[in-house]
PDB file of N, CA and C in Angstrom:
ATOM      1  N   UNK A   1     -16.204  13.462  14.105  1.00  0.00           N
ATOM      2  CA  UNK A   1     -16.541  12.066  13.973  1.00  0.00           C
ATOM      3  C   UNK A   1     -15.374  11.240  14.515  1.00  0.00           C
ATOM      4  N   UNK A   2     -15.835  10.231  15.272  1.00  0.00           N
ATOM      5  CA  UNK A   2     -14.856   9.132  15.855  1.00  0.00           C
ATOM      6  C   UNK A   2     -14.593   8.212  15.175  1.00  0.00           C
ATOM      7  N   UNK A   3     -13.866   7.452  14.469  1.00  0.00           N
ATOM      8  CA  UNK A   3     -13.643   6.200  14.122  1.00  0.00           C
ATOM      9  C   UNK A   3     -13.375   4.870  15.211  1.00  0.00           C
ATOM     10  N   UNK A   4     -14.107   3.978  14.849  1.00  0.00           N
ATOM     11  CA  UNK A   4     -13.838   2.839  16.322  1.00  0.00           C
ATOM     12  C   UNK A   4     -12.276   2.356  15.481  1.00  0.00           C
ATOM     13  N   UNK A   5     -11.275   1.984  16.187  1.00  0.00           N
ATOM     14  CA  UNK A   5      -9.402   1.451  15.871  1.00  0.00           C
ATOM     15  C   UNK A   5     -10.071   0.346  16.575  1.00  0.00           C
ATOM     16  N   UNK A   6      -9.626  -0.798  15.612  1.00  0.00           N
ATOM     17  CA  UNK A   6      -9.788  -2.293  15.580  1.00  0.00           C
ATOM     18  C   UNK A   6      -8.471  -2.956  16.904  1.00  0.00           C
ATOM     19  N   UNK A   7      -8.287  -3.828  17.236  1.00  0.00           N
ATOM     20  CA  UNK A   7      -7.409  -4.452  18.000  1.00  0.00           C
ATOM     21  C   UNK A   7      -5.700  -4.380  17.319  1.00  0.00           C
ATOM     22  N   UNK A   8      -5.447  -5.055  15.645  1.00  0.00           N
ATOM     23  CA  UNK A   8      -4.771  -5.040  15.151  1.00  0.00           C
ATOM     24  C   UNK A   8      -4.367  -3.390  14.615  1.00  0.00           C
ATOM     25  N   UNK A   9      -5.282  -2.835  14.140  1.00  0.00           N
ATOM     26  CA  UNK A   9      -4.434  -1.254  14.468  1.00  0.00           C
ATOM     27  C   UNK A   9      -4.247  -0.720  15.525  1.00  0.00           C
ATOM     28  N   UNK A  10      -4.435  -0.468  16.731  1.00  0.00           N
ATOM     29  CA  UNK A  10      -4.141  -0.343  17.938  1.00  0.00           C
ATOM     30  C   UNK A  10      -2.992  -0.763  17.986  1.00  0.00           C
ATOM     31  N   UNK A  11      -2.838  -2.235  18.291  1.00  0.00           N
ATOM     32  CA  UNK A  11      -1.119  -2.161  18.193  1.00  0.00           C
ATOM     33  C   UNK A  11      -0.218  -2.146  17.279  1.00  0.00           C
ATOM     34  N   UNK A  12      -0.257  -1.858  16.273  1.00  0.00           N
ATOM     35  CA  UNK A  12       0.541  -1.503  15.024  1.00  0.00           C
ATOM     36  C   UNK A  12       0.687   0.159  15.753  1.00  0.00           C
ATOM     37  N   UNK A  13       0.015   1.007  16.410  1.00  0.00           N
ATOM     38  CA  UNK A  13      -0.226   2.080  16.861  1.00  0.00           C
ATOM     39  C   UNK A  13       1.175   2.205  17.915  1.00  0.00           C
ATOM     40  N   UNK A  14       0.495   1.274  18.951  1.00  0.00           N
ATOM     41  CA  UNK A  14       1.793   1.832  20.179  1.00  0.00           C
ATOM     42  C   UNK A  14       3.045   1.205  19.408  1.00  0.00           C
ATOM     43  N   UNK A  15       3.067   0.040  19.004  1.00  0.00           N
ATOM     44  CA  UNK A  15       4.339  -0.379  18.433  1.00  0.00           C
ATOM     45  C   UNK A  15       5.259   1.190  17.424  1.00  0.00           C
ATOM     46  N   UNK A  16       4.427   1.890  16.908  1.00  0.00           N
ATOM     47  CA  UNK A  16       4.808   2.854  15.906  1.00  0.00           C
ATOM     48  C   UNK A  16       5.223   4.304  17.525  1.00  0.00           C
ATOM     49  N   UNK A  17       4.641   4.123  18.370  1.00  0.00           N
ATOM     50  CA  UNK A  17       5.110   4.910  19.374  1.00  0.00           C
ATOM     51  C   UNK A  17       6.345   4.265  19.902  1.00  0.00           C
ATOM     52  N   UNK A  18       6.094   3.081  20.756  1.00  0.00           N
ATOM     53  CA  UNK A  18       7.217   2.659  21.517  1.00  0.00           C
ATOM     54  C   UNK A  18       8.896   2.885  20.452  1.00  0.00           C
ATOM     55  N   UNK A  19       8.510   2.131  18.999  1.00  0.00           N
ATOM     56  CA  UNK A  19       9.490   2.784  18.411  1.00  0.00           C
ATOM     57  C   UNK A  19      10.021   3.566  18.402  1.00  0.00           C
ATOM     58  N   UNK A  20       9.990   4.382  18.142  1.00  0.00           N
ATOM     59  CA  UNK A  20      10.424   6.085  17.840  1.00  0.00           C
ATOM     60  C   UNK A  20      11.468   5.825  19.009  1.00  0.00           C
ATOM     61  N   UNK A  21      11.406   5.447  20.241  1.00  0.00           N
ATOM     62  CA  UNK A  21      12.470   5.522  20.801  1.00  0.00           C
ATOM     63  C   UNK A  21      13.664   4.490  20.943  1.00  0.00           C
ATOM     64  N   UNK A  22      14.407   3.847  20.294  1.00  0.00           N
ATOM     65  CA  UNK A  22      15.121   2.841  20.538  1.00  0.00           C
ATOM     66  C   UNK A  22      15.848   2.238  21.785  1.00  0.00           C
ATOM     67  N   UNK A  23      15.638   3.201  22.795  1.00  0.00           N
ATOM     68  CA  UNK A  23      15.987   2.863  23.997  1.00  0.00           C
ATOM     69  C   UNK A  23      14.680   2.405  24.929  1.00  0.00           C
ATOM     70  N   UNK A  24      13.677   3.029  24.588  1.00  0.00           N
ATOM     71  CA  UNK A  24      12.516   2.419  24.551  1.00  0.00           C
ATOM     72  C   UNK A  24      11.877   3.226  25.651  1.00  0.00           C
ATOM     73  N   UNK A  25      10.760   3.124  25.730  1.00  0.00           N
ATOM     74  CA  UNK A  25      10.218   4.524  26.605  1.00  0.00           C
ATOM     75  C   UNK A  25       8.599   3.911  27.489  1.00  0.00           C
ATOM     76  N   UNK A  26       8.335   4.835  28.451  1.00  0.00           N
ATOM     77  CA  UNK A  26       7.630   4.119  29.648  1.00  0.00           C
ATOM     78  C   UNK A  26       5.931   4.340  29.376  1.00  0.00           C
ATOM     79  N   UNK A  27       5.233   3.491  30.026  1.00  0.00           N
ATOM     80  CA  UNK A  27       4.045   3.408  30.185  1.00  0.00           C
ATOM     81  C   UNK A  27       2.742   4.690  29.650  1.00  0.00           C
ATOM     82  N   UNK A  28       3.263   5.313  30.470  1.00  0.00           N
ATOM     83  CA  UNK A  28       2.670   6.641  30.784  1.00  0.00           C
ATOM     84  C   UNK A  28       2.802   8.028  29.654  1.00  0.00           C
ATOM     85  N   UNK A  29       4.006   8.104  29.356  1.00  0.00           N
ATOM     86  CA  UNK A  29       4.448   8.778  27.545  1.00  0.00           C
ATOM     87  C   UNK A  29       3.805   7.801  26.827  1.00  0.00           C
ATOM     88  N   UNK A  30       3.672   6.730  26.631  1.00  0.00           N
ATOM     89  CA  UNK A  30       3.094   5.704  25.622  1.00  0.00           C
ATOM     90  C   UNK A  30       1.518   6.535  25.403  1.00  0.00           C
ATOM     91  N   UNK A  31       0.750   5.687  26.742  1.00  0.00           N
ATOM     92  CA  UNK A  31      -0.509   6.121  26.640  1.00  0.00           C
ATOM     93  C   UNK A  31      -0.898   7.876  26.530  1.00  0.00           C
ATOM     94  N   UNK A  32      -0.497   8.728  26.880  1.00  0.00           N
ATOM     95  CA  UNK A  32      -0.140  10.028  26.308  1.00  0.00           C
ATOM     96  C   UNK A  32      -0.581  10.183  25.015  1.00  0.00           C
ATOM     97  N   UNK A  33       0.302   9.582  24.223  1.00  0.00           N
ATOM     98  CA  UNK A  33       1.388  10.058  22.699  1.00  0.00           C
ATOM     99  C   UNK A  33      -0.053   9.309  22.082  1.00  0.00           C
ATOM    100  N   UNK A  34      -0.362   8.574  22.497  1.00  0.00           N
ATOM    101  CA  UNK A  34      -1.582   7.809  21.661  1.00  0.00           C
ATOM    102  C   UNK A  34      -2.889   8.404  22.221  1.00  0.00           C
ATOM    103  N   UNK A  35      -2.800   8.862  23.102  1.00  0.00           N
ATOM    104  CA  UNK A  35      -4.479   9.672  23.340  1.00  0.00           C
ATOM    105  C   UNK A  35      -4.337  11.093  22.362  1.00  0.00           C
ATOM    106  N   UNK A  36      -3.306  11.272  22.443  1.00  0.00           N
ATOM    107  CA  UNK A  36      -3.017  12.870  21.795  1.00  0.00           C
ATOM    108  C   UNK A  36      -3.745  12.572  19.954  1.00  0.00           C
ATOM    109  N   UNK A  37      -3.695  11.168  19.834  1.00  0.00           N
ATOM    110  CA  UNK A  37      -4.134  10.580  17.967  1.00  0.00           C
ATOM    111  C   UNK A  37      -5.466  10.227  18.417  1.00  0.00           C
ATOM    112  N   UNK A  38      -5.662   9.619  19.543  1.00  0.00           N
ATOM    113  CA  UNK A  38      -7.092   8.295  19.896  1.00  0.00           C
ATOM    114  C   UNK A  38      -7.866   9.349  20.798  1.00  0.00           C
ATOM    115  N   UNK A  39      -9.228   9.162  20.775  1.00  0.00           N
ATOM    116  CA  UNK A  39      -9.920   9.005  22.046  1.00  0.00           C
ATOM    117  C   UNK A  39     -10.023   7.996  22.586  1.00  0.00           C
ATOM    118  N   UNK A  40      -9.114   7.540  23.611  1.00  0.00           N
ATOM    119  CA  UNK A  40      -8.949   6.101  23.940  1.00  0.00           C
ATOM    120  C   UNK A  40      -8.104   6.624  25.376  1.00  0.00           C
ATOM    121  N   UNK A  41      -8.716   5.741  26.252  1.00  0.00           N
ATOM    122  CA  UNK A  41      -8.320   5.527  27.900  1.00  0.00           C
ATOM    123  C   UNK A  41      -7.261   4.778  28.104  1.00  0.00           C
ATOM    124  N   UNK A  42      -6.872   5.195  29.086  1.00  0.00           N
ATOM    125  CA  UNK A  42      -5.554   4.511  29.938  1.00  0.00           C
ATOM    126  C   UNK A  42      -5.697   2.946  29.936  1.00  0.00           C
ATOM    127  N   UNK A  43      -6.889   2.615  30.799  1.00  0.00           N
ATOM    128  CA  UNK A  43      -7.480   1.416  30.898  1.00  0.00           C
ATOM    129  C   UNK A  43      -7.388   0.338  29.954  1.00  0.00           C
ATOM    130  N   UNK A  44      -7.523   1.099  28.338  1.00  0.00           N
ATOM    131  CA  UNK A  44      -7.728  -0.093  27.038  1.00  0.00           C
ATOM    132  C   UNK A  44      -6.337   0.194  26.791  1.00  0.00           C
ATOM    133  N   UNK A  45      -5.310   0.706  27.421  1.00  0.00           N
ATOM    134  CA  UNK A  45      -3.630   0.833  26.650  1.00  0.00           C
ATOM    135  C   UNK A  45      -3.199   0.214  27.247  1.00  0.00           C
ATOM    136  N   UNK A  46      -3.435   0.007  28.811  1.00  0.00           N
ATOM    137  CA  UNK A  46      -2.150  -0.757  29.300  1.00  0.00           C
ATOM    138  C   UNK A  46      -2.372  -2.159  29.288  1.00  0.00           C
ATOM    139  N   UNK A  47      -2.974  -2.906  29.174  1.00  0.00           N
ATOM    140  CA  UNK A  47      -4.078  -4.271  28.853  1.00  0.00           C
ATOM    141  C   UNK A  47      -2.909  -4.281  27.123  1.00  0.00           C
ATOM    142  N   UNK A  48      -3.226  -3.613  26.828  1.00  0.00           N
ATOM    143  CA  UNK A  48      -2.389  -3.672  25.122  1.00  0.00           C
ATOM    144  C   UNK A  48      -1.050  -4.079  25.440  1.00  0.00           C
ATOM    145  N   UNK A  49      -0.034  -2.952  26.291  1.00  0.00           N
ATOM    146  CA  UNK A  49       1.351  -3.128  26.614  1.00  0.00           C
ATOM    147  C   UNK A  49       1.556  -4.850  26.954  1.00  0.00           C
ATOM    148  N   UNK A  50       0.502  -5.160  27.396  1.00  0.00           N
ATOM    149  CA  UNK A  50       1.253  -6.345  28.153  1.00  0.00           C
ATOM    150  C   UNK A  50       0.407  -7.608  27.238  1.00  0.00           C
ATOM    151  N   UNK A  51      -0.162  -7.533  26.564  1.00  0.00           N
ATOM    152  CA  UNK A  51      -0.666  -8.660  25.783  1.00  0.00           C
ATOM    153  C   UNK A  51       0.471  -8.310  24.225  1.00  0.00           C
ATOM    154  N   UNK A  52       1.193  -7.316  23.940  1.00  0.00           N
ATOM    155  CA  UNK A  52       2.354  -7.345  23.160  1.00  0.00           C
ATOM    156  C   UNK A  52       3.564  -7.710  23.773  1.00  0.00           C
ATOM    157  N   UNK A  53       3.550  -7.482  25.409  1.00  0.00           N
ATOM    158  CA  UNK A  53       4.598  -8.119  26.153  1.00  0.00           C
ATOM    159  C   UNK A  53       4.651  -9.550  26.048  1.00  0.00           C
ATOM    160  N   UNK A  54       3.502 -10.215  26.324  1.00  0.00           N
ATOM    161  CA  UNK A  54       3.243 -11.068  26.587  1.00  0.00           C
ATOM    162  C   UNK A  54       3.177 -12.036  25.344  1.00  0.00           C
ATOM    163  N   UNK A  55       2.767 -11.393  23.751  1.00  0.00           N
ATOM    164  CA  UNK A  55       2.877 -12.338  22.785  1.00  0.00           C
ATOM    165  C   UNK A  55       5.045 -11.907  21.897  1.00  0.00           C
ATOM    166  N   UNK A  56       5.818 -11.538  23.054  1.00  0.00           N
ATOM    167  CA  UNK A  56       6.877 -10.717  22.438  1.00  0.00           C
ATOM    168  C   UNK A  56       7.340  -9.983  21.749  1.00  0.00           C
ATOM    169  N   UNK A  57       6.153  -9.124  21.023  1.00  0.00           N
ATOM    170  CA  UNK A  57       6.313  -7.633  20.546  1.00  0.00           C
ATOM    171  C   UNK A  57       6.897  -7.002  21.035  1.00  0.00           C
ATOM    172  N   UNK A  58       7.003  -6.714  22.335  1.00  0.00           N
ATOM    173  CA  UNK A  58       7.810  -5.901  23.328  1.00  0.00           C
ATOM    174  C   UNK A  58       8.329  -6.158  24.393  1.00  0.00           C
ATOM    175  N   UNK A  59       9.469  -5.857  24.437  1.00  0.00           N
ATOM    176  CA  UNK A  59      10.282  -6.621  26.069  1.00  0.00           C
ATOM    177  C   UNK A  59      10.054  -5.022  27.292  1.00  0.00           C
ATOM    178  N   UNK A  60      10.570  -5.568  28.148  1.00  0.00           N
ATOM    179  CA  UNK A  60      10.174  -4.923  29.462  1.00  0.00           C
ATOM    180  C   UNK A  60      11.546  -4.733  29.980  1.00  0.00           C
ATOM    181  N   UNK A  61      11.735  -3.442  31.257  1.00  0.00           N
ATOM    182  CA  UNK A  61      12.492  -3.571  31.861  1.00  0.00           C
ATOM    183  C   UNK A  61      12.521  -2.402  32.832  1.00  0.00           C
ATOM    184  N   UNK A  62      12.629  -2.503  33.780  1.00  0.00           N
ATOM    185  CA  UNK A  62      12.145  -1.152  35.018  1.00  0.00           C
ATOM    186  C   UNK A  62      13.431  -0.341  35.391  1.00  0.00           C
ATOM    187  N   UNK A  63      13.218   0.824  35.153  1.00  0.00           N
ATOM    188  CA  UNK A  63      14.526   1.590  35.608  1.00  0.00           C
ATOM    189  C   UNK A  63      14.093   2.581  36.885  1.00  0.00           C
ATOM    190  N   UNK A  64      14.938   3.008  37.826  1.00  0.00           N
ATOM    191  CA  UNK A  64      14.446   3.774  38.934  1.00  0.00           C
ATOM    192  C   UNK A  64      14.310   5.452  38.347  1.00  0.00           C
ATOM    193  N   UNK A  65      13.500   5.549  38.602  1.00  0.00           N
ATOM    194  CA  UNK A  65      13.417   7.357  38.106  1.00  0.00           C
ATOM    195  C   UNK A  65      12.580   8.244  39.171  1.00  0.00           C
ATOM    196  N   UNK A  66      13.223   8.998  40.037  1.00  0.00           N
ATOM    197  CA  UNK A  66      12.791  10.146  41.363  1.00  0.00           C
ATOM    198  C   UNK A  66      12.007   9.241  42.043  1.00  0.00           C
ATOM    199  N   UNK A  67      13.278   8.283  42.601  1.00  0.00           N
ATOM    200  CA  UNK A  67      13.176   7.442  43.617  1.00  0.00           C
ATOM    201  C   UNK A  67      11.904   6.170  43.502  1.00  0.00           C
ATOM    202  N   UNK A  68      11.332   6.578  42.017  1.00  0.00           N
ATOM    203  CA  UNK A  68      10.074   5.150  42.034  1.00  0.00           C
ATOM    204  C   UNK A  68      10.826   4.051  40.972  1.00  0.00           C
ATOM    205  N   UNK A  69      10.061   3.194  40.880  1.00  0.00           N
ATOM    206  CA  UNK A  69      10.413   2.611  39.528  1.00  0.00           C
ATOM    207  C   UNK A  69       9.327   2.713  38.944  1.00  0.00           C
ATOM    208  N   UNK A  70      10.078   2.608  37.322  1.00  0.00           N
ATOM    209  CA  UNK A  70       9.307   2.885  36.209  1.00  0.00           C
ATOM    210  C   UNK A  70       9.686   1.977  35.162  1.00  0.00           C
ATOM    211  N   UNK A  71       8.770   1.627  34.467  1.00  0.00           N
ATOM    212  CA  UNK A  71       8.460   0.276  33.404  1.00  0.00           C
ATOM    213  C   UNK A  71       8.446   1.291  32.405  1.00  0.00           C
ATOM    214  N   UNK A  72       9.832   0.348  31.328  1.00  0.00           N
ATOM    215  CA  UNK A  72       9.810   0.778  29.748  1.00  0.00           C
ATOM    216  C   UNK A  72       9.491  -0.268  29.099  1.00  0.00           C
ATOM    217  N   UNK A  73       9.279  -0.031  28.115  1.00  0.00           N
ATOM    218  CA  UNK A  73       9.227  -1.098  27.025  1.00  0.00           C
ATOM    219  C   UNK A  73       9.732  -0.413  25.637  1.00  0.00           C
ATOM    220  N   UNK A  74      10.232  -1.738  25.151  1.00  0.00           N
ATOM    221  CA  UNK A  74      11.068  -1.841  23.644  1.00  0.00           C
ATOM    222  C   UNK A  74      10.516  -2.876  22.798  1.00  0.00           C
ATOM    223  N   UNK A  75      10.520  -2.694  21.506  1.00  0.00           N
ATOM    224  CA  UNK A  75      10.139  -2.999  20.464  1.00  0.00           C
ATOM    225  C   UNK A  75      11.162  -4.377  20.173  1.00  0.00           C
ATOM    226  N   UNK A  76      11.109  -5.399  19.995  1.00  0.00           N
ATOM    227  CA  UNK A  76      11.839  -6.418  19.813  1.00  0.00           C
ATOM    228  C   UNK A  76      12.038  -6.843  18.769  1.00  0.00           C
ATOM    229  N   UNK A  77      13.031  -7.561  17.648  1.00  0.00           N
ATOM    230  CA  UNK A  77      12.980  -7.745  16.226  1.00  0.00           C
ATOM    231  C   UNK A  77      11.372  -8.192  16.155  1.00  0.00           C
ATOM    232  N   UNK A  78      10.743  -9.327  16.420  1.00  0.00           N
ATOM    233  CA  UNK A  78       9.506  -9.609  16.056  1.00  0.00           C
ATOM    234  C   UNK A  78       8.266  -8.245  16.037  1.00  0.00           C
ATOM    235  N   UNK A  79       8.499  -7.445  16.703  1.00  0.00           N
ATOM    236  CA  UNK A  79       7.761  -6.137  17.023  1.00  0.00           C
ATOM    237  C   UNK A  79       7.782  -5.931  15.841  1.00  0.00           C
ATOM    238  N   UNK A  80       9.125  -4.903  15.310  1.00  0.00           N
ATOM    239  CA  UNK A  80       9.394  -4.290  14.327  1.00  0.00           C
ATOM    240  C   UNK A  80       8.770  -5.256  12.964  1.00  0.00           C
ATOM    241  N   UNK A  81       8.945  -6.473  13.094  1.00  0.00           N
ATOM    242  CA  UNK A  81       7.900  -7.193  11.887  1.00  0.00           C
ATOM    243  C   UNK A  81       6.592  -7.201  11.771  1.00  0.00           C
ATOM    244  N   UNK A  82       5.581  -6.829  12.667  1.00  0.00           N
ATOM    245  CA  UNK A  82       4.528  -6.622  13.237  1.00  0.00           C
ATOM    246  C   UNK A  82       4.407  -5.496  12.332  1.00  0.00           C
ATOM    247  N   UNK A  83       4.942  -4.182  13.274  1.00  0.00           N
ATOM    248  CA  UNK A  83       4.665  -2.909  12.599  1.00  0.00           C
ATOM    249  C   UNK A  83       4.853  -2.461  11.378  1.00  0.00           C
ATOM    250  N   UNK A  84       6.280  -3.356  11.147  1.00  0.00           N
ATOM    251  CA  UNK A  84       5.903  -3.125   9.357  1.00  0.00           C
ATOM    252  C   UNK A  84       4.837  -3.915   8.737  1.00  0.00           C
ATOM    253  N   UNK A  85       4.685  -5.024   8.654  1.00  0.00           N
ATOM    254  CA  UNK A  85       3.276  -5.666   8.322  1.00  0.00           C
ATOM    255  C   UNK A  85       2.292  -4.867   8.055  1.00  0.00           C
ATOM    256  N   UNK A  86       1.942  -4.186   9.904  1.00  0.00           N
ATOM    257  CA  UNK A  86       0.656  -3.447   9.533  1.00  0.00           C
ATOM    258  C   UNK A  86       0.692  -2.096   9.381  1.00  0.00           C
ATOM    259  N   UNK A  87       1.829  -1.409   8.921  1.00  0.00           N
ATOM    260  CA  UNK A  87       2.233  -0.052   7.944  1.00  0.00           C
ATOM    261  C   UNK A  87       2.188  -0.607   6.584  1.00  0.00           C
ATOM    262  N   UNK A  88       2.150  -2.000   6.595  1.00  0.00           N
ATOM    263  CA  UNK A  88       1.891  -1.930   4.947  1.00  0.00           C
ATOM    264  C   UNK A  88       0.526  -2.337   4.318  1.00  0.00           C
ATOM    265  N   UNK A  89      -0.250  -3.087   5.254  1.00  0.00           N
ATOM    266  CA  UNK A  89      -1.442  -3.129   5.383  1.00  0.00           C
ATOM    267  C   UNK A  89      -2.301  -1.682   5.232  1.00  0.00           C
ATOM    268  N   UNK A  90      -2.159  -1.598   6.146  1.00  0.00           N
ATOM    269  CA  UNK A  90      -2.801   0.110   6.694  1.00  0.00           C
ATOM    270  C   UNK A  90      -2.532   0.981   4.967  1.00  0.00           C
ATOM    271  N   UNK A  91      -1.576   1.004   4.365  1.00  0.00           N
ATOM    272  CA  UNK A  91      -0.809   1.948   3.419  1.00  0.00           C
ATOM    273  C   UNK A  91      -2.161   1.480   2.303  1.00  0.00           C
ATOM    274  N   UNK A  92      -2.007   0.111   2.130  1.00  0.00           N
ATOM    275  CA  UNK A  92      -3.102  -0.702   1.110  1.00  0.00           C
ATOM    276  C   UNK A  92      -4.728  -0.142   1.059  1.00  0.00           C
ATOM    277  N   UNK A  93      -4.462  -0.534   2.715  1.00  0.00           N
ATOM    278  CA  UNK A  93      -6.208  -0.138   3.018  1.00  0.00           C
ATOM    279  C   UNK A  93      -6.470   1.226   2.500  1.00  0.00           C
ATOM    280  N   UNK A  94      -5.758   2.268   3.452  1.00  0.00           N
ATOM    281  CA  UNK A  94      -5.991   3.754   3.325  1.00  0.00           C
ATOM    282  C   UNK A  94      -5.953   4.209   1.679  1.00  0.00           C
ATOM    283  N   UNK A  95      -5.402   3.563   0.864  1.00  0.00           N
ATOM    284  CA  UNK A  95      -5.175   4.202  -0.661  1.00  0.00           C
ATOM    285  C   UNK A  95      -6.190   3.513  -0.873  1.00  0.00           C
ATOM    286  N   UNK A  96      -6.951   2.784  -1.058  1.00  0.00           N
ATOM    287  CA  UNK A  96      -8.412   2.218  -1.190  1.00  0.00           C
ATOM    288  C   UNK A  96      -9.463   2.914  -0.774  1.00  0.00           C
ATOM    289  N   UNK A  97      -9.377   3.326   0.496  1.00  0.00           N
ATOM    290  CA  UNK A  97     -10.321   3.931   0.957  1.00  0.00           C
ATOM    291  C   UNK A  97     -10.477   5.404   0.542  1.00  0.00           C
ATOM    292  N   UNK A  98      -8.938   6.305   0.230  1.00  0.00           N
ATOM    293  CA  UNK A  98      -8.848   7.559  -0.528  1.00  0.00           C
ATOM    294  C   UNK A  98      -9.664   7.534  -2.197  1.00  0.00           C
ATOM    295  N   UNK A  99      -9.305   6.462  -2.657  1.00  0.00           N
ATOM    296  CA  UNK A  99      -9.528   5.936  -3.935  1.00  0.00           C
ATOM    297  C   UNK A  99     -11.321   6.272  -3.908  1.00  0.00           C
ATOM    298  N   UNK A 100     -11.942   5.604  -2.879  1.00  0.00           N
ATOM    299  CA  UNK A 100     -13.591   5.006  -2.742  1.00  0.00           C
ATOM    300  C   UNK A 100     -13.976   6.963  -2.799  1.00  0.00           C
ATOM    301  N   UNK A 101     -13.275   7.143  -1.715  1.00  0.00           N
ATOM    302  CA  UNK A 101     -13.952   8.693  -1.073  1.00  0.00           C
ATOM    303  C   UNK A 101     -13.947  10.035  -2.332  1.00  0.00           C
ATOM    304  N   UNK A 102     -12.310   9.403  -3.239  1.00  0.00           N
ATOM    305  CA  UNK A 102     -12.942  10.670  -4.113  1.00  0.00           C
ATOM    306  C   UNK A 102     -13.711  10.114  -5.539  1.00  0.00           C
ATOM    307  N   UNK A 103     -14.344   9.228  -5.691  1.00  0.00           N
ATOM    308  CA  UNK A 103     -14.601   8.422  -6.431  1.00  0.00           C
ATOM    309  C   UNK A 103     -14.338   8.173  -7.684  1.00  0.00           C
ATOM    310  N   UNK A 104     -13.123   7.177  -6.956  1.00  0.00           N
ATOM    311  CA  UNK A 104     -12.686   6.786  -8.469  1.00  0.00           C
ATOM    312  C   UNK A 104     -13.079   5.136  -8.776  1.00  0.00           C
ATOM    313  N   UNK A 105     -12.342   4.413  -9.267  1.00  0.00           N
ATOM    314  CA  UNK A 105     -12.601   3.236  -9.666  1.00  0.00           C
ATOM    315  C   UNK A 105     -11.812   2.833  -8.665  1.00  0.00           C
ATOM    316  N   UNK A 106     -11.762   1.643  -8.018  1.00  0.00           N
ATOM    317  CA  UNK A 106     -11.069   1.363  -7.493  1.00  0.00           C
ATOM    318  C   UNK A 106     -10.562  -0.190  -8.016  1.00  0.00           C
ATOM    319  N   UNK A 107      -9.570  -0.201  -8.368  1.00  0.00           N
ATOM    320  CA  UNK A 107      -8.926  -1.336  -9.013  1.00  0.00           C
ATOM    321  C   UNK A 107      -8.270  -2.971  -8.341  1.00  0.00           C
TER     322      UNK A 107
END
């Protein structure tokens, strides 16, 4: 079974990828590391990178690697407020939803 990932978990998603590296890491490992969790295309990730670029979740910056360039991105203080937000969201939801599934009361 597939679950459809809403807009706001999605990027709480790559933000929780791009993290992990503090030096910050490129396009292509991004969308990877998140298909390896998602059934989800290239197409709907990189549209993501740059609308978190673009609202400053994540800064940008191209380094040359075997003679091409290549686009990283990093997590920016506002990022990291983002992702915790919705790690604590997500934490709320999911113990609710564990709660429903083995049926308990849910309080």
């Amino acid at each position: 079974m597939v679950f459809n990932t809403g807009a706001a978990l999605l990027d709480g998603i790559v933000l929780a990828v791009v993290a992990k590296d503090s030096d910050g890491t490129y396009g292509y490992k991004i969308t990877h590391e998140v298909k390896d969790i998602l059934d989800i295309s290239e197409s709907t990730l990189y549209p993501v990178l740059r609308r978190l670029q673009k609202d400053q979740y994540l800064s940008v910056y191209d380094m040359q690697y075997d003679g091409r360039n290549r686009r990283y991105y990093k997590i920016t203080d506002s990022g990291h407020v983002l992702l915790n937000q919705t790690i604590d969201e997500w934490n709320t939801y999911s113990s609710k939803l564990n709660t429903i599934f083995k049926g308990e009361e849910v309080l």
